[in-house]
Protein backbone atom coordinates (compact mmCIF):
# COMPACT_ATOMS: atom_id res chain seq x y z
CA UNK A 1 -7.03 -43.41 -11.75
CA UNK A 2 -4.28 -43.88 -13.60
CA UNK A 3 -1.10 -41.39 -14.00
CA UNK A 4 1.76 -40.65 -16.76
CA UNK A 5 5.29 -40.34 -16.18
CA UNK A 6 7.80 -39.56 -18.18
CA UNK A 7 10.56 -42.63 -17.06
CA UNK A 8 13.60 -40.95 -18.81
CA UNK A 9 13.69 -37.51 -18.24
CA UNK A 10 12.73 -38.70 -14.36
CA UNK A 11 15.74 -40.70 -14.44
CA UNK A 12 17.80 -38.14 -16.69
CA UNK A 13 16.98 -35.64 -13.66
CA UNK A 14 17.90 -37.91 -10.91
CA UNK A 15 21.02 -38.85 -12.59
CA UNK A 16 21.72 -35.38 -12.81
CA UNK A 17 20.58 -34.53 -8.93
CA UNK A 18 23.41 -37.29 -8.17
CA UNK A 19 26.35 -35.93 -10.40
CA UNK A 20 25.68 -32.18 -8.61
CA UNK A 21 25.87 -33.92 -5.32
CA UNK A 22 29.23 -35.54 -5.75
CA UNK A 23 30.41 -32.61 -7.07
CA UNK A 24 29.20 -30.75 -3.59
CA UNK A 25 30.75 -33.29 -1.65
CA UNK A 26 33.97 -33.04 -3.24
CA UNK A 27 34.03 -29.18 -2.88
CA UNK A 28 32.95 -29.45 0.79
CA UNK A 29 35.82 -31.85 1.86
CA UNK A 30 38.44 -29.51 0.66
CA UNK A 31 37.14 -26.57 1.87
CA UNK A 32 36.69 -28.21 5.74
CA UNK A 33 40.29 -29.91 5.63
CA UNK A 34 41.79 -26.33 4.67
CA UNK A 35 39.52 -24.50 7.05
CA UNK A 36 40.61 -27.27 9.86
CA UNK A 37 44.27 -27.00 9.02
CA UNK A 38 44.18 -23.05 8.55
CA UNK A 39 41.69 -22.54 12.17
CA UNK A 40 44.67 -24.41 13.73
CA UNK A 41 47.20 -22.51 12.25
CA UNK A 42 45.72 -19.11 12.46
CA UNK A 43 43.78 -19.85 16.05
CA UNK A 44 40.59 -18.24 14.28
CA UNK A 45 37.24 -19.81 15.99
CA UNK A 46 35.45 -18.54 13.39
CA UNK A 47 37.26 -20.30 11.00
CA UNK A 48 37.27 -23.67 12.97
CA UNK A 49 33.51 -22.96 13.64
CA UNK A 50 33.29 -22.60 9.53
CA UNK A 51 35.13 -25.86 9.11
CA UNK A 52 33.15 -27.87 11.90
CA UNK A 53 29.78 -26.37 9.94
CA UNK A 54 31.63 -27.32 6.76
CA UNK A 55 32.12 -31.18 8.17
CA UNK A 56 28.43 -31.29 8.92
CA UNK A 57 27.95 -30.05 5.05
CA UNK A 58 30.34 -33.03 4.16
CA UNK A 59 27.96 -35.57 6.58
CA UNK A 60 24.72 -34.30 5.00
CA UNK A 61 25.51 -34.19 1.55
CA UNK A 62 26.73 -37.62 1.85
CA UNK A 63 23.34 -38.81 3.39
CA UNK A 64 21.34 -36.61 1.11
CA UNK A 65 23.10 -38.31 -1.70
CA UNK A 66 22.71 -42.41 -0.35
CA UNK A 67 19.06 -41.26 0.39
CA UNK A 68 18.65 -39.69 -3.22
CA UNK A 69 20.50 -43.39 -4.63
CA UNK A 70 17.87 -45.75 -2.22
CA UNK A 71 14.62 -43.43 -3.22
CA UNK A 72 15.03 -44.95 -6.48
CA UNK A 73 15.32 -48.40 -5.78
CA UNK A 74 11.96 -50.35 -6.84
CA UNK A 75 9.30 -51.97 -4.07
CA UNK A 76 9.40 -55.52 -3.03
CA UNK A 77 7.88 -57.58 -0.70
CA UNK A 78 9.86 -56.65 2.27
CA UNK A 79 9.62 -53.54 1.52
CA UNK A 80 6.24 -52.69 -0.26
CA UNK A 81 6.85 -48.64 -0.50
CA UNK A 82 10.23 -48.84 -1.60
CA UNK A 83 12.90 -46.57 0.11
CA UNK A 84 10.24 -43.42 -0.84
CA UNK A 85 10.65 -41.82 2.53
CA UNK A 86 14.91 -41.95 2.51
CA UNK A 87 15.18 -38.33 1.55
CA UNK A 88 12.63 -37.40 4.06
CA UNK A 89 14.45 -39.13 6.78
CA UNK A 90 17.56 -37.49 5.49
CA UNK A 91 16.17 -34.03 5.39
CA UNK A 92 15.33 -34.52 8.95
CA UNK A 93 19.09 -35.87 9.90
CA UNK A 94 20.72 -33.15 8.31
CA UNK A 95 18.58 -30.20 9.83
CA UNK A 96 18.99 -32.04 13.23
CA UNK A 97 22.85 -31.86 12.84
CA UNK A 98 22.86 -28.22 11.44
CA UNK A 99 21.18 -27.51 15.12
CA UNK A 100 23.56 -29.59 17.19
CA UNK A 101 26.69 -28.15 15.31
CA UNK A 102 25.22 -24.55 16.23
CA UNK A 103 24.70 -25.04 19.91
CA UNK A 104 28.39 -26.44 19.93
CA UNK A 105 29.32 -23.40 18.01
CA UNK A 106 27.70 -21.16 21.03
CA UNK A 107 29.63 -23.06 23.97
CA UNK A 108 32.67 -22.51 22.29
CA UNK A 109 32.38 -18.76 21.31
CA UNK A 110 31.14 -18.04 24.86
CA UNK A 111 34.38 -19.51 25.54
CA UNK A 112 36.73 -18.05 23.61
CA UNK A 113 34.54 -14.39 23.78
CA UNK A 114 36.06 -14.40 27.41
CA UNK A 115 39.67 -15.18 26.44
CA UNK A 116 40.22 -13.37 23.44
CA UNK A 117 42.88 -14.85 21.45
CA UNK A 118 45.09 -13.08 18.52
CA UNK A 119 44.48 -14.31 15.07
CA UNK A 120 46.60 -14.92 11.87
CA UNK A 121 43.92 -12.99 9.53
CA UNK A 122 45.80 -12.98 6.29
CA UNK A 123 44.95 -16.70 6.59
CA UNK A 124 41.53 -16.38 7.85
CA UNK A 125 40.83 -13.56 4.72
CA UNK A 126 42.30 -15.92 2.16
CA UNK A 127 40.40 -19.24 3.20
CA UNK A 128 36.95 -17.75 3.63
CA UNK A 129 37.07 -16.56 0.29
CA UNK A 130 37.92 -19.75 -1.24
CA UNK A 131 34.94 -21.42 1.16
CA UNK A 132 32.66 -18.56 -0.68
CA UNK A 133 33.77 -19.58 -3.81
CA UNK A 134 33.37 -23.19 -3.60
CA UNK A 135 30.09 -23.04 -1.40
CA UNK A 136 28.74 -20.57 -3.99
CA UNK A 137 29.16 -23.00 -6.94
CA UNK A 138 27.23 -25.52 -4.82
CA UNK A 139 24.25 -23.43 -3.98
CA UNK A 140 24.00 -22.91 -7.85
CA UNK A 141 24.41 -26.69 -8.62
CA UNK A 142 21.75 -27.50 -6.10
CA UNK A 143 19.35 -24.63 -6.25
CA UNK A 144 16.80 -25.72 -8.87
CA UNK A 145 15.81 -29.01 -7.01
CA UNK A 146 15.53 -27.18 -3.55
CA UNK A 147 12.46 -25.95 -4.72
CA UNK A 148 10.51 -29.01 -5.00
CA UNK A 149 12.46 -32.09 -2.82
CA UNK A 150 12.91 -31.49 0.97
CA UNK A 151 16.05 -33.48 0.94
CA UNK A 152 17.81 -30.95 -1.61
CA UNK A 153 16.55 -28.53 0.25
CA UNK A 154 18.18 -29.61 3.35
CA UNK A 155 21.51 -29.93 1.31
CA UNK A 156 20.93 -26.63 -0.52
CA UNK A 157 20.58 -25.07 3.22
CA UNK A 158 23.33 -26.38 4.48
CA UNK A 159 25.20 -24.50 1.42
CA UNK A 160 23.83 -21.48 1.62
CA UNK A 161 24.06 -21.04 4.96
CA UNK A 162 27.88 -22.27 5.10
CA UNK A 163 28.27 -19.81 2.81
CA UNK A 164 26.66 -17.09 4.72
CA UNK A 165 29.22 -17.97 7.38
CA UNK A 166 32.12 -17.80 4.98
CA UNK A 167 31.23 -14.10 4.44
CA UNK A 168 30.59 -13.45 7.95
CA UNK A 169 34.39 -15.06 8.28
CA UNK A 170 35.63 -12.80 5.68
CA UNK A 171 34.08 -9.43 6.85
CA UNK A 172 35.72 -10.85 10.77
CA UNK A 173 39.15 -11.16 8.82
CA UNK A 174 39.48 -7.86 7.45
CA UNK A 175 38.43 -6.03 10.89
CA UNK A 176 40.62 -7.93 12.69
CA UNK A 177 43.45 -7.37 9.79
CA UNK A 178 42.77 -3.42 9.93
CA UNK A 179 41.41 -2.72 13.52
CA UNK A 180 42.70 -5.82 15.78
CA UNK A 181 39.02 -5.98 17.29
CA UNK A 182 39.65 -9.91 17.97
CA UNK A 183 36.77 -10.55 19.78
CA UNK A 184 34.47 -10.17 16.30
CA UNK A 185 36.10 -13.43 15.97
CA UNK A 186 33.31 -15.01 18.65
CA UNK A 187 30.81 -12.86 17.83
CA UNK A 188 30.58 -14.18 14.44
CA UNK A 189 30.47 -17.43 15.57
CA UNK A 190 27.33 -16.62 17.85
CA UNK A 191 25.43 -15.12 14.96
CA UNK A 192 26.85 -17.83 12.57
CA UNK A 193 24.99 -20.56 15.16
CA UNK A 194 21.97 -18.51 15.62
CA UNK A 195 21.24 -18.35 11.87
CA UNK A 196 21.88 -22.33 11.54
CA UNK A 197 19.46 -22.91 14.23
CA UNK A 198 17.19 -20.35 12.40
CA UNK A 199 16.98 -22.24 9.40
CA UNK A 200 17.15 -25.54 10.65
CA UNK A 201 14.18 -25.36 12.76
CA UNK A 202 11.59 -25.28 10.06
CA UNK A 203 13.15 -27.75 8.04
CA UNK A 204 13.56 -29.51 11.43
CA UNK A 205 9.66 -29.30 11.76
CA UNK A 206 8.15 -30.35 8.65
CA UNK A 207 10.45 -33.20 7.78
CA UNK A 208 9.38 -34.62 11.44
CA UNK A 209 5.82 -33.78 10.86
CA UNK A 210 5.92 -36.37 8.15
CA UNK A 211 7.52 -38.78 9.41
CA UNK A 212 4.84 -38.65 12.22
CA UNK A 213 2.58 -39.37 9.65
CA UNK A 214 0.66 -35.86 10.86
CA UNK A 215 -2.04 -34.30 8.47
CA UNK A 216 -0.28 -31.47 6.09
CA UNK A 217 -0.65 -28.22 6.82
CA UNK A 218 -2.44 -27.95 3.58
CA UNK A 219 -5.04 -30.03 3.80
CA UNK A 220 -8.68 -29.19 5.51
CA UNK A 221 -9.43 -33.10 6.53
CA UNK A 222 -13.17 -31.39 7.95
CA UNK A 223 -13.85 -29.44 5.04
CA UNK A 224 -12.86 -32.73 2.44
CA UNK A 225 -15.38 -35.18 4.71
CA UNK A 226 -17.88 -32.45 4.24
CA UNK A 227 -17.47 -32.25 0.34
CA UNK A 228 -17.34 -36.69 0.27
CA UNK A 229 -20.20 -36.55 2.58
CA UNK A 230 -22.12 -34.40 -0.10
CA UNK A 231 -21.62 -37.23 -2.94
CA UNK A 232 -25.02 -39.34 -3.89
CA UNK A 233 -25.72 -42.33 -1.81
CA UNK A 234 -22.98 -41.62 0.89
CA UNK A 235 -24.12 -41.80 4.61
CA UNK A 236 -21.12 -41.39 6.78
CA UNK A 237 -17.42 -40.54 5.89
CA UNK A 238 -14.96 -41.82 9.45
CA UNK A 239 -11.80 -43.24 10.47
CA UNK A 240 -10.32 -40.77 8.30
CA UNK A 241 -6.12 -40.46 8.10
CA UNK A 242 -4.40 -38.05 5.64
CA UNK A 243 -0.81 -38.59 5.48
CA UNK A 244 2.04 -37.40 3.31
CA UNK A 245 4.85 -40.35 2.24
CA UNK A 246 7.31 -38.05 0.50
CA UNK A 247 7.33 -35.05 -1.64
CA UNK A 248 5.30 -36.27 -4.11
CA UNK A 249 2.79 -38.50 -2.47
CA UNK A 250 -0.34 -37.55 -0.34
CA UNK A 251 -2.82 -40.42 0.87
CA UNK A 252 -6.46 -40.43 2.12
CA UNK A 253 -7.61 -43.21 3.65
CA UNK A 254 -11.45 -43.39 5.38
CA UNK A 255 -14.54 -46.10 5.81
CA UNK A 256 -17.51 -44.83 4.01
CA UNK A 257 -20.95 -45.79 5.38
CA UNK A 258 -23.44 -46.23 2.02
CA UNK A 259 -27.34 -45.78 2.99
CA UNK A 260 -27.95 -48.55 0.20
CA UNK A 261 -26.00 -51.68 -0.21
CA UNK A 262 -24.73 -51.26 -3.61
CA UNK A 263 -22.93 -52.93 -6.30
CA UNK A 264 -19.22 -52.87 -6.98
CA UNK A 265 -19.52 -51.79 -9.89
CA UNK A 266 -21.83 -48.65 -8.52
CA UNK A 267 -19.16 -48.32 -5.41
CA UNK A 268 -16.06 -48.10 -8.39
CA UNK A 269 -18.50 -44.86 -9.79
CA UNK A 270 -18.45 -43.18 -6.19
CA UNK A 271 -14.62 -43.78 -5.91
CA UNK A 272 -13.67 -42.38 -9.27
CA UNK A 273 -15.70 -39.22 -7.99
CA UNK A 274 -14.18 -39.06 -4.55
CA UNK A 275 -10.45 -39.29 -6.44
CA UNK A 276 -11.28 -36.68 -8.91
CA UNK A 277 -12.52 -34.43 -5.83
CA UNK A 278 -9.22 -34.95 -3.57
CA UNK A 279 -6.65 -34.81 -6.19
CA UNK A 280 -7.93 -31.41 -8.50
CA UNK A 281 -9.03 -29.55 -4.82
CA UNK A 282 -6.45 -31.44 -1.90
CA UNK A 283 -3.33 -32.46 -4.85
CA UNK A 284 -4.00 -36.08 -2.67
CA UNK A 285 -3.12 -38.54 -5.26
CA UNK A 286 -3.58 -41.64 -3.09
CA UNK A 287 -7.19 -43.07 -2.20
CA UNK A 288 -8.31 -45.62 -0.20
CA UNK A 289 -11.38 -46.24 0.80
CA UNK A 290 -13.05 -48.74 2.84
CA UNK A 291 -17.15 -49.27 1.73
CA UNK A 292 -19.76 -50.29 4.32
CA UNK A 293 -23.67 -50.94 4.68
CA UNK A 294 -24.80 -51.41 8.11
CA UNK A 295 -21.45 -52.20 9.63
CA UNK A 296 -21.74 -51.07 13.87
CA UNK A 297 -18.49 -49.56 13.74
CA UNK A 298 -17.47 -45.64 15.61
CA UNK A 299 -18.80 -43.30 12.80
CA UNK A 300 -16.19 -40.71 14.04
CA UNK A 301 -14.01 -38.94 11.49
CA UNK A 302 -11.16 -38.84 13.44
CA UNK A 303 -11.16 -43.09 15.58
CA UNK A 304 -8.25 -43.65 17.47
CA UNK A 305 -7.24 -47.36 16.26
């Protein structure tokens, strides 16, 4: 089954994906070195708990971008699939790290919510609206491929919630400023943690269920044996795994069991059916299939190997 691609507007786009990345990671280091240097200075948690989420922006976008530079690099004998599941490990080191930064943000804001401290919120006010600023522009440089590649995603997330946080900074600022209600300062920080775990978790999930090589959620495995199983000529679908490699890759592999022993050419026929089945129904775009006559193997669909 063969498949068209368009090789320079994919690398036109990827080239493109890089340059808005840089761009990001630029942004992000001089927002967490101001935030760092204007926490200190102001003894704002919130702000030092914005700058410590704003570090782990400047550590993700930086693996986001190396994994978005080695998913391009060709396949070779050491490595027959290429570097195809970089971003996906990358998605799920970035999510990880949004969840560790947030349960560091709690201990500290359970902290500091006991021992109130007073804060410097002219500084605080000024700084989270230049992190707003800056995060916004990289949310819109990085919101069109969140859509469709789970390591932008993770990226884009780590923008927009960082962002989120700046606000929630802001709003802290100003009621401190007006109403010297200091301890906003930690409860900010708690909801600013609660939301990273929040959307780090399902990122969290789905980039480990791949990497586990689990079944997506998407696809019936039962309900595709049943529709193989009804093809001419075919006995026995088993040993059936359904993996997905990265965001654009989905693979069936299974042993089918023929009631006559056919020809290749015959068995190339039932192949080019089973592919057209799984890839206009399932989007799987990856077959392999193993043909057998009389072989005493487990006819199971799902063998432990």
């Amino acid at each position: 089954m063969s498949h068209g691609h368009s090789h320079n507007h994919a690398h036109a786009h990827e080239d493109l994906k890089g340059r808005n990345l840089l761009i990001s990671i630029v942004l992000n280091i001089v927002i967490t070195a101001s935030q760092i240097i204007g926490g200190l200075v102001s003894g704002s948690l919130a702000l030092l708990s914005d700058a410590l989420h704003n570090f782990s922006d400047v550590l993700s976008l930086i693996v986001s971008y190396i994994a978005n530079k080695l998913s391009k690099k060709e396949a070779s004998i050491h490595r027959t699939f290429g570097y195809k599941r970089a971003e996906i490990l990358a998605a799920f080191i970035n999510a990880a790290t949004l969840i560790i930064v947030a349960i560091l943000l709690i201990i500290e804001a359970v902290k500091r919510f006991q021992h109130p401290e007073e804060i410097k919120t002219g500084l605080v006010i000024w700084l989270s609206l230049i992190a707003i600023i800056a995060n916004g522009a990289s949310v819109l440089l990085l919101k069109k491929d969140a859509n469709s590649n789970m390591n932008m995603r993770s990226a884009y997330l780590h923008l927009l919630t960082d962002m989120l946080a700046s606000v929630a900074v802001l709003i802290g600022g100003l009621l401190m400023k007006f109403y010297q209600v200091f301890w906003v300062d930690s409860v900010l920080t708690l909801a600013i943690a609660i939301y990273l775990i929040y959307m780090g978790y399902d990122l969290l999930k789905t980039s480990t269920k791949v990497l586990m090589l689990f079944t997506p959620d998407h696809i019936p495995v039962k309900q595709i044996v049943k529709e193989i199983n009804a093809i001419e000529g075919i006995k026995n679908v088993h040993h059936v795994h359904v993996w997905q490699l990265n965001e654009d890759e989905v693979h069936l592999e299974a042993h089918i069991d023929f009631y006559k022993d056919i020809t290749l050419s015959q068995f190339d026929e039932v192949l080019h059916n089973i592919e057209d089945l799984v890839l206009i129904r399932y989007n799987i775009n990856h077959v392999n299939i193993q043909p057998e006559f009389r072989k005493s193997d487990d006819k199971e669909v799902i063998v432990q190997d």
